[in-house]
Protein backbone atom coordinates (compact mmCIF):
# COMPACT_ATOMS: atom_id res chain seq x y z
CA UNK A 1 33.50 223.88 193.42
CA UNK A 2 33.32 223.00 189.89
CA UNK A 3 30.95 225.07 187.79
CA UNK A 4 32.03 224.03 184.58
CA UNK A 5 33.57 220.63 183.66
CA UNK A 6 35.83 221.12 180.55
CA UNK A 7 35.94 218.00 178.44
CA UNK A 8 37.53 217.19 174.43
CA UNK A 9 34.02 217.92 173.40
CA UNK A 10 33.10 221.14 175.15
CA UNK A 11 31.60 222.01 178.64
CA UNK A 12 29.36 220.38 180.60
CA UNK A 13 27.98 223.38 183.17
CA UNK A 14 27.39 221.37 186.52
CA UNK A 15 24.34 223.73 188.03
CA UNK A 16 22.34 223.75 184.87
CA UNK A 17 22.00 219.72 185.10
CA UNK A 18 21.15 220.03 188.47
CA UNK A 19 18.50 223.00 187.70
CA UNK A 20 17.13 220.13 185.02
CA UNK A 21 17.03 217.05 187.38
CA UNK A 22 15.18 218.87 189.98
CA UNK A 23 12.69 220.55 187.30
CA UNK A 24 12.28 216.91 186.09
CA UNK A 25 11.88 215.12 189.64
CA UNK A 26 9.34 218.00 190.18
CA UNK A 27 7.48 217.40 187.46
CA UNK A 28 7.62 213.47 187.55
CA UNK A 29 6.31 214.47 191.47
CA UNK A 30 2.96 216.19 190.81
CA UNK A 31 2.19 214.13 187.52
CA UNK A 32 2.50 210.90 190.35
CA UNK A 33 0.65 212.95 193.25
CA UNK A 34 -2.19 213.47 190.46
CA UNK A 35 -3.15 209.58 190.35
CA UNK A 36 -6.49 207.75 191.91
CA UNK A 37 -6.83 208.17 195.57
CA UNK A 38 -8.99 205.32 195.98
CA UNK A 39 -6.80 202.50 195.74
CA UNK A 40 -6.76 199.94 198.27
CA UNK A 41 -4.56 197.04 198.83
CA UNK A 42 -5.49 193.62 199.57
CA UNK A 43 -9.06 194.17 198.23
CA UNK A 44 -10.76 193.25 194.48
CA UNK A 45 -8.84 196.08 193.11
CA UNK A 46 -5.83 193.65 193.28
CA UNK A 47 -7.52 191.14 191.35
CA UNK A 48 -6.08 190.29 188.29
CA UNK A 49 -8.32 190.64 185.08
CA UNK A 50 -8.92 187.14 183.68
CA UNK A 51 -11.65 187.98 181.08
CA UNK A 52 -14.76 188.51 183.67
CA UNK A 53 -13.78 184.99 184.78
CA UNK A 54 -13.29 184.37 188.58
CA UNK A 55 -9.67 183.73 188.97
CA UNK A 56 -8.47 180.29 189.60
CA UNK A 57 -6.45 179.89 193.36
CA UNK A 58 -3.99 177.61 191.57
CA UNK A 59 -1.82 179.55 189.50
CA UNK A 60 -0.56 176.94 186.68
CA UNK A 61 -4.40 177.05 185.41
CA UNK A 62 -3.91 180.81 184.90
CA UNK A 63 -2.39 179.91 181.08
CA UNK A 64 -3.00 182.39 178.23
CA UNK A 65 -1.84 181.20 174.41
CA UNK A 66 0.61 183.62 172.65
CA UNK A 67 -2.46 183.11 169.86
CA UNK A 68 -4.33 184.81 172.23
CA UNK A 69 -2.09 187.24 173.61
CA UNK A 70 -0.71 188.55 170.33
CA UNK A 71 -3.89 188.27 168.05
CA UNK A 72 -4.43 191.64 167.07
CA UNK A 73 -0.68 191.97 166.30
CA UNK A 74 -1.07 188.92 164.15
CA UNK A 75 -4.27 189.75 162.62
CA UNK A 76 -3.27 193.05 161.73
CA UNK A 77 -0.58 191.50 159.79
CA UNK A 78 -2.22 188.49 158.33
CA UNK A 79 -0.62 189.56 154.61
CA UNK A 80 2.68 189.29 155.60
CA UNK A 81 2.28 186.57 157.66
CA UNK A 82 0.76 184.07 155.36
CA UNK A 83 4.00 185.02 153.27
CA UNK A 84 6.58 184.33 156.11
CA UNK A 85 4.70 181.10 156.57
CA UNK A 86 4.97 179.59 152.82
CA UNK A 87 8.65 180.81 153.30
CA UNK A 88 9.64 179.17 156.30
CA UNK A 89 10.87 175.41 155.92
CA UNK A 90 13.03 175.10 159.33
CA UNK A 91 16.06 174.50 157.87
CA UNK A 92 18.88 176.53 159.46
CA UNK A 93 21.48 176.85 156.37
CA UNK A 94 18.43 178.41 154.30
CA UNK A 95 18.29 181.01 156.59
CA UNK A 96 22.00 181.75 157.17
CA UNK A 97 21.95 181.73 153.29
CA UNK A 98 19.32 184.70 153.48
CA UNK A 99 21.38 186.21 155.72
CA UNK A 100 24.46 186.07 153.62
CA UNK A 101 22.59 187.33 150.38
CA UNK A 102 21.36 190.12 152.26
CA UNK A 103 24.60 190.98 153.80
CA UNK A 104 25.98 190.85 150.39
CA UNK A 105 23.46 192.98 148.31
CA UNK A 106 24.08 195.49 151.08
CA UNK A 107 27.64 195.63 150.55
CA UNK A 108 27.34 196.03 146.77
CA UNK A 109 24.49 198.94 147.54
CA UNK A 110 27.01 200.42 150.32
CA UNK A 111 30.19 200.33 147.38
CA UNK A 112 27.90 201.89 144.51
């Protein structure tokens, strides 16, 4: 068969990227086979995590608020926050405006 595909760009030898795949599937194998025995389905290990709280049976109480979900993220970056927020008015032509002046002082940067 083909041990060498020729292409406009150079060579592409067929058996080495089969020698890589199965290296890789190996590898991917054992790292997987070296996970926690102990897991059992249908038991509390399936439970989801809801803070220490028992978990509600109806599922449209199980609600979390992106200002909960993402407050690290947000308090990590309270400065530039708080700046985003004064900047932010709603209005849609501001902010195709922004883009436009960007766009703009990137094409006179890119033609310097």
């Amino acid at each position: 068969m083909w041990s060498t595909v020729y292409t406009g760009f150079g060579y592409w030898d067929v058996y080495t990227w089969l020698i890589f795949f199965a290296i890789a599937s190996a590898l991917v194998l054992w790292l997987r086979s070296l996970g926690r025995k102990d897991y059992k389905k249908g038991t509390d290990q399936d439970e989801i995590f809801y803070g220490s709280n028992v978990v509600p049976d109806d599922g449209s109480e199980i609600q979390v608020p992106a200002s909960s979900a993402y407050w690290g993220f947000t308090e990590a970056l309270k400065g530039y926050y708080e700046i985003l927020v004064e900047l932010h008015s709603g209005d849609a032509r501001e902010y195709v405006g922004y883009m436009i002046l960007t766009a703009s002082v990137l094409a006179v940067l890119v033609l310097l």
